[in-house]
Protein backbone atom coordinates (compact mmCIF):
# COMPACT_ATOMS: atom_id res chain seq x y z
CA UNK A 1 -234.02 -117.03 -69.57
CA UNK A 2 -234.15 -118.82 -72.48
CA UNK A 3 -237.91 -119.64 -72.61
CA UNK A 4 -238.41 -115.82 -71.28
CA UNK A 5 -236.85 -114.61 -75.03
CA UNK A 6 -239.11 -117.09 -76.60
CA UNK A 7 -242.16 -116.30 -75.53
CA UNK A 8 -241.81 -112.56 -75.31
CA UNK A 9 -240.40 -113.09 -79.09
CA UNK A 10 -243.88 -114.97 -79.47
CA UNK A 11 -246.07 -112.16 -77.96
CA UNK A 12 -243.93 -109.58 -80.01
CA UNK A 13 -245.39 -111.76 -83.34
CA UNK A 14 -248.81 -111.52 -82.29
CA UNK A 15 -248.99 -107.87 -81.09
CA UNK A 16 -247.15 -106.52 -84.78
CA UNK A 17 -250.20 -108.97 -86.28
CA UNK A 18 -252.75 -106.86 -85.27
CA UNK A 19 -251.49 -103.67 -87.20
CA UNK A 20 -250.72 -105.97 -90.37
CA UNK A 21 -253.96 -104.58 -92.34
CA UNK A 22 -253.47 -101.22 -91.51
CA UNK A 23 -249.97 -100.56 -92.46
CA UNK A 24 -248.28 -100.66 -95.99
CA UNK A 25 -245.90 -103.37 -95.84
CA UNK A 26 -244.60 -104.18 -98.98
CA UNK A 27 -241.34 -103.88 -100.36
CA UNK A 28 -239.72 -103.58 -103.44
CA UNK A 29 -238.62 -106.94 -105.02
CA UNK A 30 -240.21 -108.75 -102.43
CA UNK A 31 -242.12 -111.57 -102.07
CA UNK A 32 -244.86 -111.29 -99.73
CA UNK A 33 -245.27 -113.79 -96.89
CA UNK A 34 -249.23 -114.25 -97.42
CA UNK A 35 -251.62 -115.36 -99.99
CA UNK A 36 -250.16 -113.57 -102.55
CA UNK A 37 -246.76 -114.76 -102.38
CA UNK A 38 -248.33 -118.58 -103.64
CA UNK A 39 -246.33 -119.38 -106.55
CA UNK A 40 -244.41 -116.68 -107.24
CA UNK A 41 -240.74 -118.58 -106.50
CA UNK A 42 -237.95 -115.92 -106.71
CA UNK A 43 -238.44 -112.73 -105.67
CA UNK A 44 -240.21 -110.39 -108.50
CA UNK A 45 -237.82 -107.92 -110.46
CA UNK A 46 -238.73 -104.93 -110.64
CA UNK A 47 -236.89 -101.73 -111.92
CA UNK A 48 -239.37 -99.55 -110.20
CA UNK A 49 -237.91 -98.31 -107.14
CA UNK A 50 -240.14 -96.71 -103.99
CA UNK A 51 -237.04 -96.16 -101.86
CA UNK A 52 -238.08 -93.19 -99.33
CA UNK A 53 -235.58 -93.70 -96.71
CA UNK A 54 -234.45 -96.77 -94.38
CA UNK A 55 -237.94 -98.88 -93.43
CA UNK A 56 -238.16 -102.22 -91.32
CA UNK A 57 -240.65 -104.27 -92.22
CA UNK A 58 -241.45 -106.89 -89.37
CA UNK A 59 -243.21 -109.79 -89.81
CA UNK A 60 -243.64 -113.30 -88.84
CA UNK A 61 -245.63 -116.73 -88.77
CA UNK A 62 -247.27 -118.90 -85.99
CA UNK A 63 -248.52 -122.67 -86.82
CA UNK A 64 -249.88 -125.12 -84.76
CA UNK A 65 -250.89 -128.69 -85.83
CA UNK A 66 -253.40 -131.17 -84.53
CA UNK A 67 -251.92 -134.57 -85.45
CA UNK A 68 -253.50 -138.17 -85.27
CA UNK A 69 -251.43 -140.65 -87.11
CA UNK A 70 -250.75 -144.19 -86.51
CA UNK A 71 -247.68 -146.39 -87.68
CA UNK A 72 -246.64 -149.82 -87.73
CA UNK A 73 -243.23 -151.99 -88.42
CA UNK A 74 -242.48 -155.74 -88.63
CA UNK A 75 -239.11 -155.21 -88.00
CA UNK A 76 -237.32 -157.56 -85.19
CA UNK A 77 -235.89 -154.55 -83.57
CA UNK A 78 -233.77 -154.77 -80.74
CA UNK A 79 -231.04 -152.64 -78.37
CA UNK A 80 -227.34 -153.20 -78.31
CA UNK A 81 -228.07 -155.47 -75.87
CA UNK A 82 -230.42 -157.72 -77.88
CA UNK A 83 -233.23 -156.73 -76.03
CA UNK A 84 -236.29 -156.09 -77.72
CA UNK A 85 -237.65 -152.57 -78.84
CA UNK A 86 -240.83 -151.16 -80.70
CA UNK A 87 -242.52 -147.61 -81.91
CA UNK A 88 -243.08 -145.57 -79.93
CA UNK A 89 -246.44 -145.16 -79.02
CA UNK A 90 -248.17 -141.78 -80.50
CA UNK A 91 -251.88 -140.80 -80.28
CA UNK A 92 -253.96 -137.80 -81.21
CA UNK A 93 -252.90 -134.61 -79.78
CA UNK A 94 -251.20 -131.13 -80.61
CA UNK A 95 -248.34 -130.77 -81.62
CA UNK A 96 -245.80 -128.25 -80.33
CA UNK A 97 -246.51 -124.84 -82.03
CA UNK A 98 -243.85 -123.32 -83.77
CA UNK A 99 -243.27 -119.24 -84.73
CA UNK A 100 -240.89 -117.02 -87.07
CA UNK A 101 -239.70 -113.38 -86.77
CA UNK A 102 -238.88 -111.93 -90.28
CA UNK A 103 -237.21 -108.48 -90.58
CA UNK A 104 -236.80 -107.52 -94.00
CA UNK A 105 -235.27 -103.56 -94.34
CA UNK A 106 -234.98 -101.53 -97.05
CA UNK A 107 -231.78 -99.82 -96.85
CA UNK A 108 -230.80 -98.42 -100.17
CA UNK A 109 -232.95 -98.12 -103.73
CA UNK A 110 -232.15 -101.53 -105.06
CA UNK A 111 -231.12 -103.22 -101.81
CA UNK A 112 -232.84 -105.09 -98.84
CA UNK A 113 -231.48 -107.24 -96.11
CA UNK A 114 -233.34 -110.17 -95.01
CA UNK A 115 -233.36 -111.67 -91.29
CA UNK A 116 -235.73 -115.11 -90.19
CA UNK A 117 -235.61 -116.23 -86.78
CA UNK A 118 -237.26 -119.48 -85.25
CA UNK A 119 -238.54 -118.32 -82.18
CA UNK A 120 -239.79 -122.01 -81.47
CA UNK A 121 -238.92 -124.52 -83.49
CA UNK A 122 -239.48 -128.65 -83.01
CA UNK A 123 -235.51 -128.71 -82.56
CA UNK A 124 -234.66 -126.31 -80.73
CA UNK A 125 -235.66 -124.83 -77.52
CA UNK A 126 -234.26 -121.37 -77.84
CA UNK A 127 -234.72 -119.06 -81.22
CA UNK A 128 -231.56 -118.93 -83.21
CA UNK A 129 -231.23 -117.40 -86.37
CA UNK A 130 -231.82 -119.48 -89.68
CA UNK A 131 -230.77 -117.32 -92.41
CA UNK A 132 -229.46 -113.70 -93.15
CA UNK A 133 -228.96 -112.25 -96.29
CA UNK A 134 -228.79 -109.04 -98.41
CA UNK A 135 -230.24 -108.40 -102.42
CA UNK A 136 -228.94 -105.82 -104.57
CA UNK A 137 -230.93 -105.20 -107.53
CA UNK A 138 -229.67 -101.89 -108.33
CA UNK A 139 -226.01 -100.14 -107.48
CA UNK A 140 -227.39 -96.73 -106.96
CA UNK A 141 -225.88 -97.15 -103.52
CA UNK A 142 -222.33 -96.62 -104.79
CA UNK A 143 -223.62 -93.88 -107.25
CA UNK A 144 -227.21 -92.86 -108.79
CA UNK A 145 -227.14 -94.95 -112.23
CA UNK A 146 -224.18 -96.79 -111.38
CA UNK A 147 -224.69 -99.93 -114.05
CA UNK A 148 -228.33 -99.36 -114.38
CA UNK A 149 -228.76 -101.13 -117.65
CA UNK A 150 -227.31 -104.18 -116.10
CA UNK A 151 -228.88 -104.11 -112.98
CA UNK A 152 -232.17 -104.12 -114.38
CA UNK A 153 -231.78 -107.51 -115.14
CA UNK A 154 -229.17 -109.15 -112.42
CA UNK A 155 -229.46 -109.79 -108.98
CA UNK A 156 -227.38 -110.80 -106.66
CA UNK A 157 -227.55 -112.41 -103.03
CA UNK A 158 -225.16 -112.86 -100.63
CA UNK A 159 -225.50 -114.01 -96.85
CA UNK A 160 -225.85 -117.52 -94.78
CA UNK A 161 -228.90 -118.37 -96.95
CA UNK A 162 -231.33 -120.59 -98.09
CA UNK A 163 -229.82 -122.34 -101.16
CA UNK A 164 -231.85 -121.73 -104.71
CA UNK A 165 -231.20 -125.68 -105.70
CA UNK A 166 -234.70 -126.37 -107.65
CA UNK A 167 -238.50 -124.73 -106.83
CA UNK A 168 -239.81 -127.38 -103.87
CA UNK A 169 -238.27 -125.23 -101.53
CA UNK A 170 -240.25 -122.46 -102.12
CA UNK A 171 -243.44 -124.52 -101.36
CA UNK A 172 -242.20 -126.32 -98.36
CA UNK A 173 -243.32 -125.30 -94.55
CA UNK A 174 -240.17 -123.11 -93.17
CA UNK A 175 -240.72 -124.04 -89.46
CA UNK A 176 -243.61 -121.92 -88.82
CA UNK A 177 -243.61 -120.17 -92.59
CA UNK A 178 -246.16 -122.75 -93.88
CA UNK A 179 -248.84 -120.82 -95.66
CA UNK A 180 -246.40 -121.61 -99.55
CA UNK A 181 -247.61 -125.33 -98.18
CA UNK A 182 -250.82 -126.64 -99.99
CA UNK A 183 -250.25 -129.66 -98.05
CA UNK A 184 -248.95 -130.27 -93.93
CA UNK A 185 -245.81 -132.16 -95.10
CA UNK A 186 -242.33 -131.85 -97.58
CA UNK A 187 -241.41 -133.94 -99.54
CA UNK A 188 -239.93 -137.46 -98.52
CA UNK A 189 -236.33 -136.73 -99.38
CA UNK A 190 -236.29 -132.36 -98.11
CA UNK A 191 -233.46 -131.11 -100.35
CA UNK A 192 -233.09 -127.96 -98.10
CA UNK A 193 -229.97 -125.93 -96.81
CA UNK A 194 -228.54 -122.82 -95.14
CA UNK A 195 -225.02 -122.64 -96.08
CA UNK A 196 -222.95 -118.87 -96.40
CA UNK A 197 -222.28 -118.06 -99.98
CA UNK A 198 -223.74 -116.09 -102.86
CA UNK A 199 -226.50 -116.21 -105.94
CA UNK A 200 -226.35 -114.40 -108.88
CA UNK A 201 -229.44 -114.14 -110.76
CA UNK A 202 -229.56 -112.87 -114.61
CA UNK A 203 -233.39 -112.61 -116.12
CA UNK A 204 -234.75 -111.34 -119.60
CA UNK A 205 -237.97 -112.22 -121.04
CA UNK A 206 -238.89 -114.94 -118.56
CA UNK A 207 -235.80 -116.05 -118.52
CA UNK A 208 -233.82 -117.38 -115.59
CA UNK A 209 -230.48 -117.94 -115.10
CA UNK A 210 -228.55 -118.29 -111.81
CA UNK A 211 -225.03 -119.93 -110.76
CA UNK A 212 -224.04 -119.33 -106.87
CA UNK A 213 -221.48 -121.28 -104.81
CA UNK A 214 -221.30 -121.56 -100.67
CA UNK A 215 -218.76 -123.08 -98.27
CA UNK A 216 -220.88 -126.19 -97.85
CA UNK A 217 -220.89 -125.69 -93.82
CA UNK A 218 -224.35 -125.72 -92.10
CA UNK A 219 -222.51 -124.34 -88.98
CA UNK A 220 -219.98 -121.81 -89.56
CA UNK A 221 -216.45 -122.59 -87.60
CA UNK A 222 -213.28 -121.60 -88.61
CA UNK A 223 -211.71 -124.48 -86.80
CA UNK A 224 -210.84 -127.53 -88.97
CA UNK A 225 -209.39 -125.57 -91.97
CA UNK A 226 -208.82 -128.89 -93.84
CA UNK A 227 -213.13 -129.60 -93.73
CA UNK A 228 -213.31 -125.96 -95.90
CA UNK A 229 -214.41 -126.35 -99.45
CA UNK A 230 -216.60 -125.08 -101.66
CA UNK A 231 -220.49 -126.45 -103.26
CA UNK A 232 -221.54 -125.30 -106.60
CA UNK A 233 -225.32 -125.03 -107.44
CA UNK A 234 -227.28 -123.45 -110.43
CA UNK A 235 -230.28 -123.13 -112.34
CA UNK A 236 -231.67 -122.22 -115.39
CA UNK A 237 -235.23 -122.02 -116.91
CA UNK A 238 -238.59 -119.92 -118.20
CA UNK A 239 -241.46 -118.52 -116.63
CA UNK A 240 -243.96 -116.46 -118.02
CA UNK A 241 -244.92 -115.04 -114.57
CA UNK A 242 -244.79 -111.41 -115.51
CA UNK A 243 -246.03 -111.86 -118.62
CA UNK A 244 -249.12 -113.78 -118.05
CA UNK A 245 -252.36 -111.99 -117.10
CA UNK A 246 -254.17 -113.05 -113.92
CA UNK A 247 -256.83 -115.83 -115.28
CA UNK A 248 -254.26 -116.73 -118.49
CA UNK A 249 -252.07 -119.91 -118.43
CA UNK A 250 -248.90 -119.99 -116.15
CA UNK A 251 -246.46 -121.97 -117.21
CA UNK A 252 -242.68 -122.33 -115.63
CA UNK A 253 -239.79 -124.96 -116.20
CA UNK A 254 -236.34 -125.27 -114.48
CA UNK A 255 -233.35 -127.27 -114.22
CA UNK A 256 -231.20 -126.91 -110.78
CA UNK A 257 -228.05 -128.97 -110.19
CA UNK A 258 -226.36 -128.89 -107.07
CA UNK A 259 -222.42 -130.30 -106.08
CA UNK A 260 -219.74 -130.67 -103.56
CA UNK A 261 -217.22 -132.92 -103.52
CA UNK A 262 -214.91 -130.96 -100.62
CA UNK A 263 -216.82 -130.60 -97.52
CA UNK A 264 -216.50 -133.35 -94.46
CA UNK A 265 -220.08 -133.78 -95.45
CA UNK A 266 -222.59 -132.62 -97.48
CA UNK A 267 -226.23 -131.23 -95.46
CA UNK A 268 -228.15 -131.25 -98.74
CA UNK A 269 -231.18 -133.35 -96.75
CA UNK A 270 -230.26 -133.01 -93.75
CA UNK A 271 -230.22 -129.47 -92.70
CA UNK A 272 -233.26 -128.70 -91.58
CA UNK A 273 -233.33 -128.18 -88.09
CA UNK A 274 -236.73 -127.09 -87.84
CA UNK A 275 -238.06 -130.20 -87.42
CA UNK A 276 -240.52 -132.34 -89.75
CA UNK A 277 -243.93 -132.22 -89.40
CA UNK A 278 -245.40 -135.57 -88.76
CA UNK A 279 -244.32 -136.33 -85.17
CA UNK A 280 -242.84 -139.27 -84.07
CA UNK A 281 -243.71 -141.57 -86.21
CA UNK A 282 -241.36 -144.35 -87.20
CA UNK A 283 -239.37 -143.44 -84.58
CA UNK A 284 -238.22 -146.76 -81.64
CA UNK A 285 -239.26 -145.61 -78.11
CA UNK A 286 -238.00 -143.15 -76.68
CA UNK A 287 -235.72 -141.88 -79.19
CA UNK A 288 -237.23 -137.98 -80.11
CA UNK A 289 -235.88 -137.70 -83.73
CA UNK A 290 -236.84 -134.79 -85.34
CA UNK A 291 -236.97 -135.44 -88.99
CA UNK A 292 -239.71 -138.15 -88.28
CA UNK A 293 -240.77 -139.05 -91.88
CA UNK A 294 -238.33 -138.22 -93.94
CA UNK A 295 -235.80 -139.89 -95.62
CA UNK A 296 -231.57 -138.59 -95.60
CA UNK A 297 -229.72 -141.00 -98.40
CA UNK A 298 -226.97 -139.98 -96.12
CA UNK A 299 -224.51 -139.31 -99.05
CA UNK A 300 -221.70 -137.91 -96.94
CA UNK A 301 -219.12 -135.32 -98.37
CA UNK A 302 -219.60 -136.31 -101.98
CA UNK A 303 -222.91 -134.89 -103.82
CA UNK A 304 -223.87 -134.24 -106.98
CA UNK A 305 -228.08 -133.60 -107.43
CA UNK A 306 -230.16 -132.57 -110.08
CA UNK A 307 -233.52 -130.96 -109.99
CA UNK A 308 -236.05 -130.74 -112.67
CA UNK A 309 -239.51 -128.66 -111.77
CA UNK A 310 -242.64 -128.48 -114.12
CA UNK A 311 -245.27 -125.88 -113.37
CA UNK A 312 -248.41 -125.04 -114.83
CA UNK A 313 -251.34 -123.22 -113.98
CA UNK A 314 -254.56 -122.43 -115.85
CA UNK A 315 -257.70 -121.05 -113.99
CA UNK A 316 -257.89 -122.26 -110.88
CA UNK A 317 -256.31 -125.35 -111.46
CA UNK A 318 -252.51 -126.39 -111.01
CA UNK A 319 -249.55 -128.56 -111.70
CA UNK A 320 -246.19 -128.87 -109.73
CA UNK A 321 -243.97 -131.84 -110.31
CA UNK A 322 -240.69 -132.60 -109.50
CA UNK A 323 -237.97 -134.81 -110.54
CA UNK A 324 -234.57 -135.31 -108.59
CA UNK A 325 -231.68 -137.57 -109.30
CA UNK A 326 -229.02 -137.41 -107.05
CA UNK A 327 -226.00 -139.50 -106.24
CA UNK A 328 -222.85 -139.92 -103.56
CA UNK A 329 -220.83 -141.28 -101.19
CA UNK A 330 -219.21 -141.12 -97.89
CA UNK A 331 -215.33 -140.88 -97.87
CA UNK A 332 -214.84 -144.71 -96.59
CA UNK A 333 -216.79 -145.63 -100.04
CA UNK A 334 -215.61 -146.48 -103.41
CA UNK A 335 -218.60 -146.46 -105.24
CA UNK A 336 -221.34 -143.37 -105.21
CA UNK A 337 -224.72 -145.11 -104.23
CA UNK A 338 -228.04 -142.78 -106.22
CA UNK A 339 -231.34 -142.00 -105.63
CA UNK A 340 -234.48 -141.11 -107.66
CA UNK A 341 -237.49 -139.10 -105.92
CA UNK A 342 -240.50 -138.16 -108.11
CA UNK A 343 -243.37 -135.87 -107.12
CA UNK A 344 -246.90 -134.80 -108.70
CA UNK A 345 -249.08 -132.12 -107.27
CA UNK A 346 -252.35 -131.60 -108.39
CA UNK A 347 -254.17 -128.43 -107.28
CA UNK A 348 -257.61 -127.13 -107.66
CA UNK A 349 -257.84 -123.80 -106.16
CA UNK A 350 -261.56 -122.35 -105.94
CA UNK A 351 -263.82 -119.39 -104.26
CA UNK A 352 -263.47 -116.03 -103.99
CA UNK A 353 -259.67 -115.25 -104.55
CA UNK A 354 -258.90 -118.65 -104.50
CA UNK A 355 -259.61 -118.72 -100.95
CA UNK A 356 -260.76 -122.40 -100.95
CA UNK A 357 -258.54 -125.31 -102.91
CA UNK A 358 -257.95 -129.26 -102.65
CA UNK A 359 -255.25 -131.02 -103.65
CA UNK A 360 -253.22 -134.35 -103.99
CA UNK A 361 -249.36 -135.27 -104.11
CA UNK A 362 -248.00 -138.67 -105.28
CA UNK A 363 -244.12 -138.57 -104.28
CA UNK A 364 -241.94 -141.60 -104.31
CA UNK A 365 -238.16 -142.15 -103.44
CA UNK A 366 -236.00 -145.25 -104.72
CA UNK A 367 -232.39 -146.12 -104.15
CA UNK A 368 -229.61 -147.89 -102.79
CA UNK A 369 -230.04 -147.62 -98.80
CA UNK A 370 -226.73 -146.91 -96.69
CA UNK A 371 -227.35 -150.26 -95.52
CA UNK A 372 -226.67 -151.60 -98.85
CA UNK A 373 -230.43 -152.15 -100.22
CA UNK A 374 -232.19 -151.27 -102.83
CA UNK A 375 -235.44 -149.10 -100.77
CA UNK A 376 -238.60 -147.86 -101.94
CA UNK A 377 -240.57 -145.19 -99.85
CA UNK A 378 -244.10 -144.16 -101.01
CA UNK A 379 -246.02 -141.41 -99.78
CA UNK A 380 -249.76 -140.19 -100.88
CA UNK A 381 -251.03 -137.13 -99.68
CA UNK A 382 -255.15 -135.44 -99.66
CA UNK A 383 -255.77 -132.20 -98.27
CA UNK A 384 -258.03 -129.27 -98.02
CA UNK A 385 -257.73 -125.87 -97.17
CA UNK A 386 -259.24 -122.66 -96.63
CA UNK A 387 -257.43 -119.06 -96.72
CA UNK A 388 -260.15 -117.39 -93.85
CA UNK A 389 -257.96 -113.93 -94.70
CA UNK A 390 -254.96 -113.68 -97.20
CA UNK A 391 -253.03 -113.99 -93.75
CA UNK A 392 -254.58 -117.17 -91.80
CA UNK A 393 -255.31 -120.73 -93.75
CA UNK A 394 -256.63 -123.56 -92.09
CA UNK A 395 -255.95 -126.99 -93.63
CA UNK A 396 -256.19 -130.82 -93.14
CA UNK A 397 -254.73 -133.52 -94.15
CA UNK A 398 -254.77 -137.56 -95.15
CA UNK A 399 -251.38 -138.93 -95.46
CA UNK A 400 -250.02 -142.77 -95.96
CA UNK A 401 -246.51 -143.57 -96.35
CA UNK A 402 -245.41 -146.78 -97.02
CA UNK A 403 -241.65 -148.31 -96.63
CA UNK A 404 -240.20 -151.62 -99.27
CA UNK A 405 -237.10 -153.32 -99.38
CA UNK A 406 -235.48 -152.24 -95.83
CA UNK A 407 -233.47 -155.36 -93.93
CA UNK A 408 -235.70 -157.11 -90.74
CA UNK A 409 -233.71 -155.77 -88.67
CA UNK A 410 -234.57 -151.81 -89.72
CA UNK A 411 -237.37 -149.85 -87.81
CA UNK A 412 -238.79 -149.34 -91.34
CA UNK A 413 -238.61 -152.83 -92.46
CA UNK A 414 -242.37 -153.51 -94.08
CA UNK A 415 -243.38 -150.34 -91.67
CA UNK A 416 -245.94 -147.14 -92.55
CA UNK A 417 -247.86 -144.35 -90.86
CA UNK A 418 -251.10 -143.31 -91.77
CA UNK A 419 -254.20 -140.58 -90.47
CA UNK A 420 -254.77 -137.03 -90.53
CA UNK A 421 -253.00 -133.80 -89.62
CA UNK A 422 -255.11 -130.16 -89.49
CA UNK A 423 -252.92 -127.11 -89.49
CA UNK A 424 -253.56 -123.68 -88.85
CA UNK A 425 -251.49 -121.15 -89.86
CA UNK A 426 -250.80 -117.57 -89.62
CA UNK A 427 -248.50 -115.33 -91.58
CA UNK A 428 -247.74 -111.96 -92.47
């Protein structure tokens, strides 16, 4: 039954694709799931409202990869038992394709509710919901003008959400949401979460400020009453993105911080249950981990992260950086252990619309290891892509990640994965 709902959810994406061109699909203060939505970050604000009546807008994404990467260890691994273990073994194939089902409804001038569902994820086998959420940007739903002079420049959300703590996460792959992506992969250490709280959002002149707090739970329970507590996040920054005319220079800055210090443990990295896209590598034989690739610190239920996140654009070419520090521990520590990731994006987007681009990432992660080492992961990504329509993008792929300073006895111990990945995507 379950694999029934998921592909009839899958043939449901594809049959709504076809009418994608011919239909008006935008909605207000939204951002759009194709092409155009590249670098935009937060959803536009905009005190323009087109509110005619209730309207669904359905949408989705489908992406499949062709992967053929190769990894190696020198790490004496072995079993409980002391026998001995390696990789598993992985060769060129495809990878499991994955699919969303977005429903985004205008129900009021000024407010929209927001629905994603994984109808096939690497995780899971069934679809389950990843995030709801409603945005008010006006009040005229309680009464026509109601705080209009505010509201033209605050908005709030509220829901089980995706967490606004720094700007990678709006240009990571979303299970089958990829098309943000310029490259197949996150980053190493994939500060992403869906936790049930609320955002409020204050902007004037390009500038940004937000402060939101959540209950820190990635699955909601009201069991264990003594695990409830509450993570703080914010940010605050400039960009120039509605000021700036189409071939002038972009430029946006921001500073996100993110903390809990309450919950039984803190999801921060960890809960993305989507799956990773670089398939089993690193991973000892027969043992189907999921986030193949990346990296969890593993902090437990103390956190406290900050986010810095440079971007500039001029032409065709563009700059994304990021710059994390973040630091915890588990409740059985005394001392927080920290880490440092740094990232560099270079972009060169080209053609007709900007329908053709390459680009190149540097990102590195350092810090003291649950295991009580100082590690080192290094990761350098090529790729190429090509946007056939504002809806599809094909792309490809060189990665090579390298792992320092893990003990012998650690699957990563002197170990990396290397090759290419091609991705095709669909999304609209």
């Amino acid at each position: 039954m379950k694999n029934s709902v998921k592909y009839f959810g899958i043939v449901l994406l594809v049959l709504f694709g076809f009418h994608v061109q011919a239909q008006q699909r935008d909605l207000d203060n939204f951002r759009p799931l194709d092409q155009r939505g590249i670098n935009m970050f937060e959803a536009p604000k905009d005190t323009v409202s087109t509110f005619d009546g209730v309207r669904v807008r359905i949408g989705g994404a489908s992406t499949i990869q062709f992967q053929s990467l190769s990894h190696e260890t020198s790490g004496q691994l072995t079993d409980a038992n002391g026998n001995p273990q390696a990789l598993e073994e992985i060769g060129s194939n495809f990878n499991l394709p994955t699919a969303n089902l977005d429903l985004d409804v205008a129900l009021a001038p000024g407010l929209r509710m927001h629905l994603r569902t994984y109808l096939s994820s690497r995780h899971h086998n069934e679809p389950y919901v990843k995030d709801g959420y409603i945005q008010i940007d006006a009040l005229d739903f309680i009464s026509p003008g109601f705080m209009e002079d505010l509201m033209k420049k605050v908005t709030v959300k509220i829901g089980h959400m995706e967490n606004n703590y720094g700007d990678a996460h709006f240009r990571r792959s979303d299970n089958a949401q990829t098309i943000y992506n310029p490259f197949v992969g996150n980053l190493i250490m994939d500060s992403f979460t869906t936790e049930v709280g609320a955002e409020i959002y204050y902007r004037q002149n390009g500038f940004l400020l937000m402060g939101g707090a959540t209950n820190g739970k990635l699955n909601q329970s009201v069991a264990n009453p003594s695990s409830a507590g509450v993570s703080w996040l914010g940010k605050v920054g400039y960009d120039n993105f509605q000021f700036a005319a189409p071939d002038a220079f972009r430029f946006r800055f921001t500073g996100s911080v993110y903390h809990t210090s309450q919950v039984p443990n803190s999801y921060l990295y960890s809960a993305d249950r989507a799956g990773s896209r670089y398939y089993e590598v690193m991973e000892l034989e027969g043992v189907h981990g999921f986030r193949s690739g990346r990296y969890d610190p593993a902090f437990g239920n103390e956190v406290t992260a900050f986010m810095v996140n440079p971007f500039l654009k001029f032409g065709g070419l563009e700059f994304f950086g990021t710059y994390e520090v973040a630091s915890g521990k588990r409740s059985t520590q005394t001392e927080n252990r920290s880490f440092t990731q740094m990232a560099g994006e270079l972009i060169y987007r080209f053609g007709q619309n900007e329908n053709l681009y390459v680009a190149g990432r540097y990102n590195t992660v350092n810090g003291d290891d649950v295991s009580g080492v100082e590690v080192d992961i290094n990761r350098m990504q090529l790729s190429a892509g090509w946007f056939m329509t504002k809806n599809i993008l094909a792309k490809v792929e060189y990665v090579n990640q390298q792992y320092d300073g893990f003990r012998p006895n650690s699957r990563f111990f002197d170990g990396q994965f290397n090759g290419l990945v091609l991705e095709a995507a669909i999304s609209f």
